[in-house]
PDB file of N, CA and C in Angstrom:
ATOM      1  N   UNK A   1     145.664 -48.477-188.671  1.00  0.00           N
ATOM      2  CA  UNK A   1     144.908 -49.430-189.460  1.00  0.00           C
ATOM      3  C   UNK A   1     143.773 -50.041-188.612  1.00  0.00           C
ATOM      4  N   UNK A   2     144.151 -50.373-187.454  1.00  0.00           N
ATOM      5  CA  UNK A   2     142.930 -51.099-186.386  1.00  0.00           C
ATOM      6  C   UNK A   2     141.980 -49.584-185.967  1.00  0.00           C
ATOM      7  N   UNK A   3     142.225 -48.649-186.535  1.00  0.00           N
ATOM      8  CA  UNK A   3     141.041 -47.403-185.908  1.00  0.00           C
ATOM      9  C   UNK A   3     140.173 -47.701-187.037  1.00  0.00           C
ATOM     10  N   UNK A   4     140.762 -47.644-189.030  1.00  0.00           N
ATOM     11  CA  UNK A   4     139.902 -47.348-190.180  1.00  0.00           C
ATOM     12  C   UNK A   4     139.259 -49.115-189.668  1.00  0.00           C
ATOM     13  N   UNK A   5     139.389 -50.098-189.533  1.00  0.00           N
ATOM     14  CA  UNK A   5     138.575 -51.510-189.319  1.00  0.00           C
ATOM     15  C   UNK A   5     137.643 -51.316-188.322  1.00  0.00           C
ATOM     16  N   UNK A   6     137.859 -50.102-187.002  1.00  0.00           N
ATOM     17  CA  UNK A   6     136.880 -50.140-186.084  1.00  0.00           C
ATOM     18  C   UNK A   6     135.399 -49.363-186.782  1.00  0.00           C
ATOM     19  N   UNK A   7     136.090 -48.029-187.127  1.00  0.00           N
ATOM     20  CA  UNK A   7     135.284 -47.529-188.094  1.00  0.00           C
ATOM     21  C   UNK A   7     134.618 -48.153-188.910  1.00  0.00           C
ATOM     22  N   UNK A   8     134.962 -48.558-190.179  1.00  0.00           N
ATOM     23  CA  UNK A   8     134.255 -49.565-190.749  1.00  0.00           C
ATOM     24  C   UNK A   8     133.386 -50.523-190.251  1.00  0.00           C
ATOM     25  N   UNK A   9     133.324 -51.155-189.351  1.00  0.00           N
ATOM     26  CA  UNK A   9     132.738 -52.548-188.700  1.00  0.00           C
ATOM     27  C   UNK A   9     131.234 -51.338-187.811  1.00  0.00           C
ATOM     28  N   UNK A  10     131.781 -50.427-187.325  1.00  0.00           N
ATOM     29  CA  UNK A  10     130.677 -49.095-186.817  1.00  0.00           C
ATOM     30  C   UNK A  10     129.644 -48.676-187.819  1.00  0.00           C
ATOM     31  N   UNK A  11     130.327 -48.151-189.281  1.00  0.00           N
ATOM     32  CA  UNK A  11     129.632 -47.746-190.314  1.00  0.00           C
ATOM     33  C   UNK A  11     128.453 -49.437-190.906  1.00  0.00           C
ATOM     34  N   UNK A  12     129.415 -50.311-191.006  1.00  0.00           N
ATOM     35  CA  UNK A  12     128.256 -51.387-191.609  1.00  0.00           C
ATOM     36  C   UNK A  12     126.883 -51.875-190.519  1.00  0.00           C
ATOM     37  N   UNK A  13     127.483 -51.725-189.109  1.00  0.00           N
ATOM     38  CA  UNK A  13     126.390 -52.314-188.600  1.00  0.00           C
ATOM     39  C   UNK A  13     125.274 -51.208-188.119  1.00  0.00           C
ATOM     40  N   UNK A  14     126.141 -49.905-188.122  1.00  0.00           N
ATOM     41  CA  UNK A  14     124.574 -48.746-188.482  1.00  0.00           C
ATOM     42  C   UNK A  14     123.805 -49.148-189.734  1.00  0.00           C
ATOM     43  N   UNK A  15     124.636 -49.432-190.733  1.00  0.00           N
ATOM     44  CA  UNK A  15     124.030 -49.412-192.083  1.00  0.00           C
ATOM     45  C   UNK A  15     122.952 -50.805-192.065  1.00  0.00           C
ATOM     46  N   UNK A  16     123.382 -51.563-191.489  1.00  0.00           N
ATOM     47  CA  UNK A  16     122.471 -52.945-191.751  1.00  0.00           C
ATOM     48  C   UNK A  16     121.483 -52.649-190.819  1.00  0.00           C
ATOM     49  N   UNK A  17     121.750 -52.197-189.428  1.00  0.00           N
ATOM     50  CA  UNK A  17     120.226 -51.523-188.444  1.00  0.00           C
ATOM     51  C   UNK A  17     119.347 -50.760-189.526  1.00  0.00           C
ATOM     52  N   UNK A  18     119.815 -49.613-189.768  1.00  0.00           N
ATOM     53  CA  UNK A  18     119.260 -49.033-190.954  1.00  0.00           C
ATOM     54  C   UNK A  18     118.146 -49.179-191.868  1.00  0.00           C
ATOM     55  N   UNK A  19     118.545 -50.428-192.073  1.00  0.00           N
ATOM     56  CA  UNK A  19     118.020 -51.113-193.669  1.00  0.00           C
ATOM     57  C   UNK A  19     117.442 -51.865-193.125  1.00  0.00           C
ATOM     58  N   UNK A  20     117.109 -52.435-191.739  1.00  0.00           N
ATOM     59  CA  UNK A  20     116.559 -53.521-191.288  1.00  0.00           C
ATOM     60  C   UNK A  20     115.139 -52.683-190.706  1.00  0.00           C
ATOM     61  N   UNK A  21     115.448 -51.129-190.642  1.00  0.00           N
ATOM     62  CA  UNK A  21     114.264 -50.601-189.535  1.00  0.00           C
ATOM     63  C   UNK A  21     113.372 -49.949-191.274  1.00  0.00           C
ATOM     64  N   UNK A  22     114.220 -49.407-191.949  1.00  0.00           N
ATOM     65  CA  UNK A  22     113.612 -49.199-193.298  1.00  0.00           C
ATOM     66  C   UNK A  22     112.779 -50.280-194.062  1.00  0.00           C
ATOM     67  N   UNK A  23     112.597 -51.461-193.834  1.00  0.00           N
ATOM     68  CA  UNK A  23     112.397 -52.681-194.468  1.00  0.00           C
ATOM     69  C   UNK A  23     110.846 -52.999-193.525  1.00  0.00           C
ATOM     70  N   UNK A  24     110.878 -52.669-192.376  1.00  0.00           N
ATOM     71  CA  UNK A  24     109.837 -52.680-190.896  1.00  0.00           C
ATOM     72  C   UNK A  24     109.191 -51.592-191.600  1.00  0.00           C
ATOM     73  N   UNK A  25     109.515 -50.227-192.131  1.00  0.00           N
ATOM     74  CA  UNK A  25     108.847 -48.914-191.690  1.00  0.00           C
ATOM     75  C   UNK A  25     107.790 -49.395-193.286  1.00  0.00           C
ATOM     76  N   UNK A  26     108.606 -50.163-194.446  1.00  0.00           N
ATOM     77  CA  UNK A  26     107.972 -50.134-195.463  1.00  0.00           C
ATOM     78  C   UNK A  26     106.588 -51.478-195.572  1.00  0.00           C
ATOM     79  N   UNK A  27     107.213 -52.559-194.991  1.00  0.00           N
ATOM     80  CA  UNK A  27     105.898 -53.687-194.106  1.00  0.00           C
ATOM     81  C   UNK A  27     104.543 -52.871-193.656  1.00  0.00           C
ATOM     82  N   UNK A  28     104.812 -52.094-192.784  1.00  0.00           N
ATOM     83  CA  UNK A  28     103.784 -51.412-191.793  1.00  0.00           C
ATOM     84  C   UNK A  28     103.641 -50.298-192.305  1.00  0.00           C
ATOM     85  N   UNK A  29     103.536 -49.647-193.089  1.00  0.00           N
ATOM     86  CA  UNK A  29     103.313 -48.423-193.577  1.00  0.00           C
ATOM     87  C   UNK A  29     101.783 -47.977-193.994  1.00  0.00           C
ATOM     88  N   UNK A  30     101.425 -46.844-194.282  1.00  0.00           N
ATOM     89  CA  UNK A  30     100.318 -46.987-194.427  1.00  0.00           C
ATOM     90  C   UNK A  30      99.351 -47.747-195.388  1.00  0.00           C
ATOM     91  N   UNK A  31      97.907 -47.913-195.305  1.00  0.00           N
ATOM     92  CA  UNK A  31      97.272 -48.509-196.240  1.00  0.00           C
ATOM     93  C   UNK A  31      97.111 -48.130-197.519  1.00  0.00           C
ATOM     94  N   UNK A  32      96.870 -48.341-198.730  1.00  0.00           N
ATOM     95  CA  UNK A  32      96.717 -47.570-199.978  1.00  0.00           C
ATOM     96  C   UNK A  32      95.498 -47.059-199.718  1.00  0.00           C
ATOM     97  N   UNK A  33      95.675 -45.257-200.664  1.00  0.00           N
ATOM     98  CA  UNK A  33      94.580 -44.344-200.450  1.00  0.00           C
ATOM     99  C   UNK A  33      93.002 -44.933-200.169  1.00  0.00           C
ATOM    100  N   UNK A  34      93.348 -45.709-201.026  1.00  0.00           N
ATOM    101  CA  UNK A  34      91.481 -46.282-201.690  1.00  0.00           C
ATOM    102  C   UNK A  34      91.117 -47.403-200.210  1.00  0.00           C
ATOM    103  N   UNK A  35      91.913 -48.261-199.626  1.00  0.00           N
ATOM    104  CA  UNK A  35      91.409 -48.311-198.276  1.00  0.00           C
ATOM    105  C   UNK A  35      90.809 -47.182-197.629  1.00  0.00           C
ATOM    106  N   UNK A  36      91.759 -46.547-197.286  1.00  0.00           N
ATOM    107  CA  UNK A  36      91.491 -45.617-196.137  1.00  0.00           C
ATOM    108  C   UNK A  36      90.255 -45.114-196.497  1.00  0.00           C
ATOM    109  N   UNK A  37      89.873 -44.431-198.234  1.00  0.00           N
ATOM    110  CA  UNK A  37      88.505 -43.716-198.617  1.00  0.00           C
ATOM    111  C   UNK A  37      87.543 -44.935-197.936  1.00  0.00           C
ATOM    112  N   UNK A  38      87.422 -45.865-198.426  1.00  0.00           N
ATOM    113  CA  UNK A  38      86.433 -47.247-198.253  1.00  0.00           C
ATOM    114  C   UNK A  38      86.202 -47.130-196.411  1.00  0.00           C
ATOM    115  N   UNK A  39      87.348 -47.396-195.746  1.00  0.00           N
ATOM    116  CA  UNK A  39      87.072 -47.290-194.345  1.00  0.00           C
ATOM    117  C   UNK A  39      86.159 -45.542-194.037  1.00  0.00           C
ATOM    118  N   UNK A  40      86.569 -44.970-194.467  1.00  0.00           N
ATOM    119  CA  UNK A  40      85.963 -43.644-194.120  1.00  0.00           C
ATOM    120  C   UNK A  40      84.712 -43.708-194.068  1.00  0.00           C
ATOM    121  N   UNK A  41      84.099 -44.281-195.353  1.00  0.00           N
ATOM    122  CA  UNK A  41      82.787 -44.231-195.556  1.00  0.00           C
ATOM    123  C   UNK A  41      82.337 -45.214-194.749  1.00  0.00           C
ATOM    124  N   UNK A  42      83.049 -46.254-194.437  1.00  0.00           N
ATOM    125  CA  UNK A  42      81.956 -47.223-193.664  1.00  0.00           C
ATOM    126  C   UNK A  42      81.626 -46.981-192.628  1.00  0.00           C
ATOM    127  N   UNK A  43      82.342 -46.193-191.853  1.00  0.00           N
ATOM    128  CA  UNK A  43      82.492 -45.641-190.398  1.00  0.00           C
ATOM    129  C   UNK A  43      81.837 -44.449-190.516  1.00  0.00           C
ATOM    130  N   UNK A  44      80.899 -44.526-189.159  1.00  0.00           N
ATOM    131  CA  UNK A  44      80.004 -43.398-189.188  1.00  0.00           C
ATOM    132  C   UNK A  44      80.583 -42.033-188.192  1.00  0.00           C
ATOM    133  N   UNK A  45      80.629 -40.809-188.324  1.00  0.00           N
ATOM    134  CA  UNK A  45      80.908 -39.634-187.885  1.00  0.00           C
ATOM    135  C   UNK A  45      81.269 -40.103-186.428  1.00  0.00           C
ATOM    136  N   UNK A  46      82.223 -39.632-185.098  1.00  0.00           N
ATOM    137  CA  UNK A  46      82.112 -39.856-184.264  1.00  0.00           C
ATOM    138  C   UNK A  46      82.238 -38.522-183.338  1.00  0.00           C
ATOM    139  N   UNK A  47      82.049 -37.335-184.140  1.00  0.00           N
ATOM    140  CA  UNK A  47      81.786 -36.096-183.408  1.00  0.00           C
ATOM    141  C   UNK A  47      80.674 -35.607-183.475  1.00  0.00           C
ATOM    142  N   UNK A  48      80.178 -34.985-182.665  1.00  0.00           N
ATOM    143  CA  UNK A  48      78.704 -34.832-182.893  1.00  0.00           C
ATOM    144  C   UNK A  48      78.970 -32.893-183.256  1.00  0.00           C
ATOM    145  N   UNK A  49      77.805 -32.341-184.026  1.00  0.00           N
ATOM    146  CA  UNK A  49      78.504 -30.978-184.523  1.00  0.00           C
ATOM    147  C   UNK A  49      78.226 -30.245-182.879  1.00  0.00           C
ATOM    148  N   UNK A  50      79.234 -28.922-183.047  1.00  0.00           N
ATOM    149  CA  UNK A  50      79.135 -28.092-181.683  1.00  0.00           C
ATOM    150  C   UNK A  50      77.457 -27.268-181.628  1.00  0.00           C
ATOM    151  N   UNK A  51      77.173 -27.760-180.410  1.00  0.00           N
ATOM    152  CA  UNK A  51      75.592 -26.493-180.519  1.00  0.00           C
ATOM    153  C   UNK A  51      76.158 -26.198-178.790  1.00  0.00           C
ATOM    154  N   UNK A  52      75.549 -25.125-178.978  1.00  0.00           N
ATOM    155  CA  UNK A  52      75.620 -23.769-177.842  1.00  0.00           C
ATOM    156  C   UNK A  52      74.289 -24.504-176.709  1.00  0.00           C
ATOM    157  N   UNK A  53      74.836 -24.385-175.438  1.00  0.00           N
ATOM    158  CA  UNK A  53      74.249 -24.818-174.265  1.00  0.00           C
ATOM    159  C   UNK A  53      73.408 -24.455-174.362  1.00  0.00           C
ATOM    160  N   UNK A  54      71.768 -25.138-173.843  1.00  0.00           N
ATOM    161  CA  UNK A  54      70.543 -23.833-173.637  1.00  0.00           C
ATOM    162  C   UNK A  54      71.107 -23.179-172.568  1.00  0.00           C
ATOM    163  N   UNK A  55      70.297 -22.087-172.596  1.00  0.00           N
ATOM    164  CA  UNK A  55      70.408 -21.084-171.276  1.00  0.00           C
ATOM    165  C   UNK A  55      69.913 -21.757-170.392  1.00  0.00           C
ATOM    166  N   UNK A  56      70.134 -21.834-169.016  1.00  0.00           N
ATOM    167  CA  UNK A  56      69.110 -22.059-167.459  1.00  0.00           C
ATOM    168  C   UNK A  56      68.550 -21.070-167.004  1.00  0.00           C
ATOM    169  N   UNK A  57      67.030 -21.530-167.086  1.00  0.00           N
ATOM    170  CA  UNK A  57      66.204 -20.214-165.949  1.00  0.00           C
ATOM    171  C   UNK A  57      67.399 -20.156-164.645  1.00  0.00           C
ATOM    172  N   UNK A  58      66.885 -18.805-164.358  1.00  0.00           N
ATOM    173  CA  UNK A  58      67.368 -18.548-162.849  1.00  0.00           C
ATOM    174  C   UNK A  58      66.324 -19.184-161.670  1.00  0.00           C
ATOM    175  N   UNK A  59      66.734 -19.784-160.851  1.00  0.00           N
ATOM    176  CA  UNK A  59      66.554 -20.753-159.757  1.00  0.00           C
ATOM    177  C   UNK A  59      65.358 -19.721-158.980  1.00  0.00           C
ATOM    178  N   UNK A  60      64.322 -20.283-158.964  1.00  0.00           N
ATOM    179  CA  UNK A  60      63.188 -19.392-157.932  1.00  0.00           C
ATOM    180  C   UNK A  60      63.913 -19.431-156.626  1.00  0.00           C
ATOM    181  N   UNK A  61      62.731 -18.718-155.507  1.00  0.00           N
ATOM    182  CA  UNK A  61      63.153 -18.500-154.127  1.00  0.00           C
ATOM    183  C   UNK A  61      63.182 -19.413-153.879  1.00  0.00           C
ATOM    184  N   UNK A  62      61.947 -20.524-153.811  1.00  0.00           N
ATOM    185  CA  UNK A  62      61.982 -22.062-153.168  1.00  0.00           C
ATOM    186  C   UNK A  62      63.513 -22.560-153.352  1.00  0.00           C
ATOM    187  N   UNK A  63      64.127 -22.722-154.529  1.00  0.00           N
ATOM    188  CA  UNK A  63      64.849 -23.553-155.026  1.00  0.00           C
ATOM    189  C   UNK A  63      66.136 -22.950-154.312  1.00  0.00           C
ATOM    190  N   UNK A  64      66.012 -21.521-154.137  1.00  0.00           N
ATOM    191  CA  UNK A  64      67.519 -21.013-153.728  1.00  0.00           C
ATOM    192  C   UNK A  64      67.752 -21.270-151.834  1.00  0.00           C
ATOM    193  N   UNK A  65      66.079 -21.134-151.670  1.00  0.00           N
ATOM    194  CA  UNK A  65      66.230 -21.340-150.205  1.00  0.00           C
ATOM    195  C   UNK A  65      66.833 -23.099-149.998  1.00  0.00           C
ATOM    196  N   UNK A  66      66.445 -23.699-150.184  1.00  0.00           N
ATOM    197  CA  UNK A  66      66.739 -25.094-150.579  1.00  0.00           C
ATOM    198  C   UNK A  66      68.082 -25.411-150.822  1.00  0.00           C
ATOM    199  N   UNK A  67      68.468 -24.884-151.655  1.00  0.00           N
ATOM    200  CA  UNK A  67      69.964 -25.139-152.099  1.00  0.00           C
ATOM    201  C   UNK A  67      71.064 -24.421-151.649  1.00  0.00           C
ATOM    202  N   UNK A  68      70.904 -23.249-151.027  1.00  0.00           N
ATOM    203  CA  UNK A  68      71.528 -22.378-150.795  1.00  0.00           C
ATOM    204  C   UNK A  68      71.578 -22.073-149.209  1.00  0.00           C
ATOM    205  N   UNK A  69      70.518 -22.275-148.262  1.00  0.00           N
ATOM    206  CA  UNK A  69      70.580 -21.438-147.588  1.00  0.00           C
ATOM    207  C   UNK A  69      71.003 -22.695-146.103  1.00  0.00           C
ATOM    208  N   UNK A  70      70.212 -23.919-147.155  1.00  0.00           N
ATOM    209  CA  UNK A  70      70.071 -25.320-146.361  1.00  0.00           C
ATOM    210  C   UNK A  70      71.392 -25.894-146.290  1.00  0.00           C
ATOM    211  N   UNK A  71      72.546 -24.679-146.571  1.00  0.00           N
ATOM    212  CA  UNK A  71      73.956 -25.431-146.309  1.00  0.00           C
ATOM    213  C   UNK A  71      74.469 -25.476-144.694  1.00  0.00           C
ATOM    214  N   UNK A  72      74.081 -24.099-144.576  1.00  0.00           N
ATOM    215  CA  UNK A  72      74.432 -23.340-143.236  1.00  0.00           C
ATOM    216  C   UNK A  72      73.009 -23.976-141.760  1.00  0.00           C
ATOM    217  N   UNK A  73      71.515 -23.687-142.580  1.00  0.00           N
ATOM    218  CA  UNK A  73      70.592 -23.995-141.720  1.00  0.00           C
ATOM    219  C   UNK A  73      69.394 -24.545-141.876  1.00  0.00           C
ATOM    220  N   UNK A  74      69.047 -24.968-141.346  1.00  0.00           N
ATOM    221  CA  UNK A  74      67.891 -26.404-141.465  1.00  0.00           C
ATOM    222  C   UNK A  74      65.987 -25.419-142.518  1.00  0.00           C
ATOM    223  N   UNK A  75      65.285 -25.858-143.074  1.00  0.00           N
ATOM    224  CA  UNK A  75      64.128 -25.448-143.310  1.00  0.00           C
ATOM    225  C   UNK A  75      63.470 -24.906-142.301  1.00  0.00           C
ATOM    226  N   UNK A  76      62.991 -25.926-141.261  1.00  0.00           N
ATOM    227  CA  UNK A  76      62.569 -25.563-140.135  1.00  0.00           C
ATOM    228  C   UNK A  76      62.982 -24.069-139.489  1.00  0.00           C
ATOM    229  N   UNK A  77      64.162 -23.902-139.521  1.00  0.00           N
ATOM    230  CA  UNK A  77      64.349 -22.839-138.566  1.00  0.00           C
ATOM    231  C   UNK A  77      64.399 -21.224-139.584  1.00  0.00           C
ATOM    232  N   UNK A  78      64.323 -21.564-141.014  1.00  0.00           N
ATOM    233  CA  UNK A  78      64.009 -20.485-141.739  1.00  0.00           C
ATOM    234  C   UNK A  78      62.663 -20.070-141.646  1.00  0.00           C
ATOM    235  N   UNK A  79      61.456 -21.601-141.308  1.00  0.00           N
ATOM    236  CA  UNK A  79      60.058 -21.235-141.722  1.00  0.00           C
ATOM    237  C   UNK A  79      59.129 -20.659-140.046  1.00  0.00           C
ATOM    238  N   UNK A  80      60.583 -20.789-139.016  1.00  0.00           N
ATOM    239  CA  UNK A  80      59.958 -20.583-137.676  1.00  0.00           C
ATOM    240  C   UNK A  80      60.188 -19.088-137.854  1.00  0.00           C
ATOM    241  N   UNK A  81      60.859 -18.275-138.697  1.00  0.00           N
ATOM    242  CA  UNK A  81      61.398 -16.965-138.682  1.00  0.00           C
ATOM    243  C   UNK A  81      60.345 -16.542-139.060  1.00  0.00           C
ATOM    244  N   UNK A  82      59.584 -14.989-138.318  1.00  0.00           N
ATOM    245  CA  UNK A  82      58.095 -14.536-139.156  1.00  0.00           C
ATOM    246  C   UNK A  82      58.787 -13.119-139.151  1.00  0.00           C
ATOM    247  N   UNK A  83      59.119 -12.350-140.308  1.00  0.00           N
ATOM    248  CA  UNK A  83      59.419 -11.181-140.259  1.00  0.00           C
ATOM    249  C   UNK A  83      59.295 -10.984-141.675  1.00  0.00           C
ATOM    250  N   UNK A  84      59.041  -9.295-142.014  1.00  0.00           N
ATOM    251  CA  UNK A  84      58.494  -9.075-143.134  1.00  0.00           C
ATOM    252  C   UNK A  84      59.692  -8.198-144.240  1.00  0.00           C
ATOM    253  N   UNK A  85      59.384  -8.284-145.009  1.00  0.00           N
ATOM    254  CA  UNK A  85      60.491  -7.992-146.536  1.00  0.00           C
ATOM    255  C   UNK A  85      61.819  -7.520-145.424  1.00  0.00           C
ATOM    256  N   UNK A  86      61.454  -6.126-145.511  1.00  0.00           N
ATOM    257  CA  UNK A  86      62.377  -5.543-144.844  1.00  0.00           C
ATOM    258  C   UNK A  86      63.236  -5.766-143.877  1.00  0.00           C
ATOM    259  N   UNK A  87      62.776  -6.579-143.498  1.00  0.00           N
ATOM    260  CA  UNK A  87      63.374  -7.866-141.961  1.00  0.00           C
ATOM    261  C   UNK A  87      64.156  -9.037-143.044  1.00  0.00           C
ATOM    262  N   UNK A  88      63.699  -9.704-143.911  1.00  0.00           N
ATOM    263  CA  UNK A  88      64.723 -10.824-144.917  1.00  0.00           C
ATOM    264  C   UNK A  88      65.602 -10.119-145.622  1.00  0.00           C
ATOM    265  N   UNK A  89      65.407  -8.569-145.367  1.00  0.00           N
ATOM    266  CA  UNK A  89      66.818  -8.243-146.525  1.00  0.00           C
ATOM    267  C   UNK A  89      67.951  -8.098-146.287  1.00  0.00           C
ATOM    268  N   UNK A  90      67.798  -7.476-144.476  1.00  0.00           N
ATOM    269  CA  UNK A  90      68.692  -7.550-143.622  1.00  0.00           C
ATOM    270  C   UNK A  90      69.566  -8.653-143.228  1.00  0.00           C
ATOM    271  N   UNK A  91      68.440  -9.876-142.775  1.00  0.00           N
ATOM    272  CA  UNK A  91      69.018 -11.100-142.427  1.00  0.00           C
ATOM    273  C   UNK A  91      69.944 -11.625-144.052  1.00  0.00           C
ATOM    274  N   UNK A  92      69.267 -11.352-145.007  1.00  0.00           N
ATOM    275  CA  UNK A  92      69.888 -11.841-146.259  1.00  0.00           C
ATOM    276  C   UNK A  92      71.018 -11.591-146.549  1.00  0.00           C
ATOM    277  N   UNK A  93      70.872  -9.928-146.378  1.00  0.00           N
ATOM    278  CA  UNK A  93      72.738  -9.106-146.540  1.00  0.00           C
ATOM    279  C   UNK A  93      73.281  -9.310-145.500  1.00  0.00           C
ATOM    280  N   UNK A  94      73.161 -10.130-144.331  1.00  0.00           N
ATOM    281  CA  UNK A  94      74.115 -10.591-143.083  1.00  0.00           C
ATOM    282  C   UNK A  94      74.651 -11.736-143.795  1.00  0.00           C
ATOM    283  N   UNK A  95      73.814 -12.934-144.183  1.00  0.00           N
ATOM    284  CA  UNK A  95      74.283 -14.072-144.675  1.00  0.00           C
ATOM    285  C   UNK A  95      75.734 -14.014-145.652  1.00  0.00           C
ATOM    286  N   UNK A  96      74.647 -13.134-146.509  1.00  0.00           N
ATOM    287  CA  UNK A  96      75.996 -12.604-147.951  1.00  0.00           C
ATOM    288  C   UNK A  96      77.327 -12.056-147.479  1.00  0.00           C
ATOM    289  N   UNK A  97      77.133 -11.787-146.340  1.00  0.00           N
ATOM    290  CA  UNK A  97      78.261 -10.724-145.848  1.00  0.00           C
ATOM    291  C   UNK A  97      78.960 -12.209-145.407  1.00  0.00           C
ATOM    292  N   UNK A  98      78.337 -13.294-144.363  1.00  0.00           N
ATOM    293  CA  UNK A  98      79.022 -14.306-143.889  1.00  0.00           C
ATOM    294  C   UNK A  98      79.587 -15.282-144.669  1.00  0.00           C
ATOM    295  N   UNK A  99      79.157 -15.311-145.893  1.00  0.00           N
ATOM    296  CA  UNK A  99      79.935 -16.133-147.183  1.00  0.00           C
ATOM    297  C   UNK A  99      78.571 -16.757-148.387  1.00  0.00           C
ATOM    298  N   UNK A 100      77.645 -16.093-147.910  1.00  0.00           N
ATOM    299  CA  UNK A 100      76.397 -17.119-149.090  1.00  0.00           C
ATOM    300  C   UNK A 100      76.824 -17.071-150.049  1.00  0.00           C
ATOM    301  N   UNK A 101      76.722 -17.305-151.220  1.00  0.00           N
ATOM    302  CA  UNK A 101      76.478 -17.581-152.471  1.00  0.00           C
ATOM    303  C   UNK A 101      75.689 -17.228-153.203  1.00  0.00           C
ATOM    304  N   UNK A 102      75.077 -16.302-152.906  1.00  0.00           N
ATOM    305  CA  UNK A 102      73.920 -15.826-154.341  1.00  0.00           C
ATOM    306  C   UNK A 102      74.665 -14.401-154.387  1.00  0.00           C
ATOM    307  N   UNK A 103      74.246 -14.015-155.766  1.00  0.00           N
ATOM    308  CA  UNK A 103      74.450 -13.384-157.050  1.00  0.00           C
ATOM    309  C   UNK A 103      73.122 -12.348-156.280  1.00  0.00           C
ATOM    310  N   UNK A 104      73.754 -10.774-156.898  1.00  0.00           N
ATOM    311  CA  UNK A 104      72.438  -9.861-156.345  1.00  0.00           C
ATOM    312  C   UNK A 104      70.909 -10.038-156.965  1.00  0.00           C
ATOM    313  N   UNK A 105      70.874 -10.812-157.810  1.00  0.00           N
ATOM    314  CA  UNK A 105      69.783 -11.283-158.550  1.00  0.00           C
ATOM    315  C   UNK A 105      68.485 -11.701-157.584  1.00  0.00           C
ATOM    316  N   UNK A 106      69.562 -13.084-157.676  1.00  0.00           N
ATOM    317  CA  UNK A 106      69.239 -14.392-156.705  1.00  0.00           C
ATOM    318  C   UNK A 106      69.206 -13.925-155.130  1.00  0.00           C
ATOM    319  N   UNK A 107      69.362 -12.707-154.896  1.00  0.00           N
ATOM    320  CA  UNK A 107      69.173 -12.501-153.500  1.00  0.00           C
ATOM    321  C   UNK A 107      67.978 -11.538-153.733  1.00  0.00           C
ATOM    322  N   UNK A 108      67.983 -10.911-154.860  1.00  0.00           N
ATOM    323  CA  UNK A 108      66.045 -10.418-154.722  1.00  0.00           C
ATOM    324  C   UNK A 108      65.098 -11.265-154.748  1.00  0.00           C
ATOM    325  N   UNK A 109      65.684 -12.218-155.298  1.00  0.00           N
ATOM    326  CA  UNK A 109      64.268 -13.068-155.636  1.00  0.00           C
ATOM    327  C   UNK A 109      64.255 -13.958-154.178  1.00  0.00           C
ATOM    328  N   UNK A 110      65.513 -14.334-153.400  1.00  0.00           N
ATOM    329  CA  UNK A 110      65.500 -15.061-152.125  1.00  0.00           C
ATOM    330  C   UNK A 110      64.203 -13.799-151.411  1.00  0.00           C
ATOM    331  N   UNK A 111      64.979 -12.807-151.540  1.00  0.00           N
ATOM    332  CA  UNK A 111      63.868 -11.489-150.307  1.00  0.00           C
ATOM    333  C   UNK A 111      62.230 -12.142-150.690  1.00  0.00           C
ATOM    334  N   UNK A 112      62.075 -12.134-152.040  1.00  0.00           N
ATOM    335  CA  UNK A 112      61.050 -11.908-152.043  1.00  0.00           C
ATOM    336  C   UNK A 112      60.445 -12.924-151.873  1.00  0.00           C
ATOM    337  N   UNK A 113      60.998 -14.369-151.966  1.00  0.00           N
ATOM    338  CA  UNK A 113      60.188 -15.972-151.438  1.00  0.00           C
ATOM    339  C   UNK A 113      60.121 -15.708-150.272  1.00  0.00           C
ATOM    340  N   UNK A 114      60.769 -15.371-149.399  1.00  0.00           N
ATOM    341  CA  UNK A 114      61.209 -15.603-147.604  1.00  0.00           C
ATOM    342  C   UNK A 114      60.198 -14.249-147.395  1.00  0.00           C
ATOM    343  N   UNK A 115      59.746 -13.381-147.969  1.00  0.00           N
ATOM    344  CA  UNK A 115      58.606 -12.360-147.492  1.00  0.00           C
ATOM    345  C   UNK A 115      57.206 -12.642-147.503  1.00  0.00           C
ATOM    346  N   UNK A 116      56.843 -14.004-148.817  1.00  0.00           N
ATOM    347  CA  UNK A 116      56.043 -14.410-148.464  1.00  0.00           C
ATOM    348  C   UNK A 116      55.790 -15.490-147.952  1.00  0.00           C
ATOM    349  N   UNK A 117      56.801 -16.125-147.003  1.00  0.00           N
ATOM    350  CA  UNK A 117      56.700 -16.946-145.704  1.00  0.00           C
ATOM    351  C   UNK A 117      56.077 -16.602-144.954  1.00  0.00           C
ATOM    352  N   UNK A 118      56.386 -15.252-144.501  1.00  0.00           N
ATOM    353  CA  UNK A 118      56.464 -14.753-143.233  1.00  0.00           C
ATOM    354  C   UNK A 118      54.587 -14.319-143.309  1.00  0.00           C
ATOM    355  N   UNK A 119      54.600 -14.080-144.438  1.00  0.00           N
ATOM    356  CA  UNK A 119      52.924 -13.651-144.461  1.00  0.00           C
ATOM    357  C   UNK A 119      51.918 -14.573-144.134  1.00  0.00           C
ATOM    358  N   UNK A 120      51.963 -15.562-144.245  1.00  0.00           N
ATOM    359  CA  UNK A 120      51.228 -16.829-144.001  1.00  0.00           C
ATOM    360  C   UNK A 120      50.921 -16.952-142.437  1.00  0.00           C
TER     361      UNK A 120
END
């Protein structure tokens, strides 16, 4: 008899939690439709639509010597170097070999800024 009273006294006070969190869920529940439409409209878009990146030109010689080359070594000691194409392609594919960073692109167009250094 004292197990069916424990039981019981278990079952009512789930039941009254219950009804107490059901009573909260129906307070706070959502707004009626016709709010929410009204808020919609008053509020303006906050995504902007998707557009596709422009493309970036590829970086001239100036810009690659500059950014690229000025990690490892100073301007100065690139513009004291006087040697012609064939001489920067070498030094160029040494660099690349030592870890540079340009793309075979960006290393023609490096040859061909640093060739007309050397002409000057």
């Amino acid at each position: 008899m004292k197990w069916i009273s424990i039981t019981l006294v278990v079952i009512l006070a789930a039941a009254t939690l219950f009804a107490a969190c059901a009573k909260k869920d129906k307070l706070a529940g959502d707004p009626p439709a016709l709010e929410t439409e009204a808020l919609a409209e008053a509020m303006p878009a906050t995504t902007a639509p998707a557009v596709a990146p422009a493309p970036t030109a590829a970086p001239d010689g100036k810009t690659l010597l500059e950014t690229r080359c000025t990690k490892c070594h100073t301007l100065d000691r690139v513009h004291k170097k006087k040697t012609d194409r064939s001489g920067w392609e070498k030094i160029v594919a040494q660099m690349v070999k030592n870890g540079a960073a340009v793309t075979e692109a960006e290393r023609q167009t490096l040859v061909e800024y640093l060739a007309t250094l050397g002409a000057k």
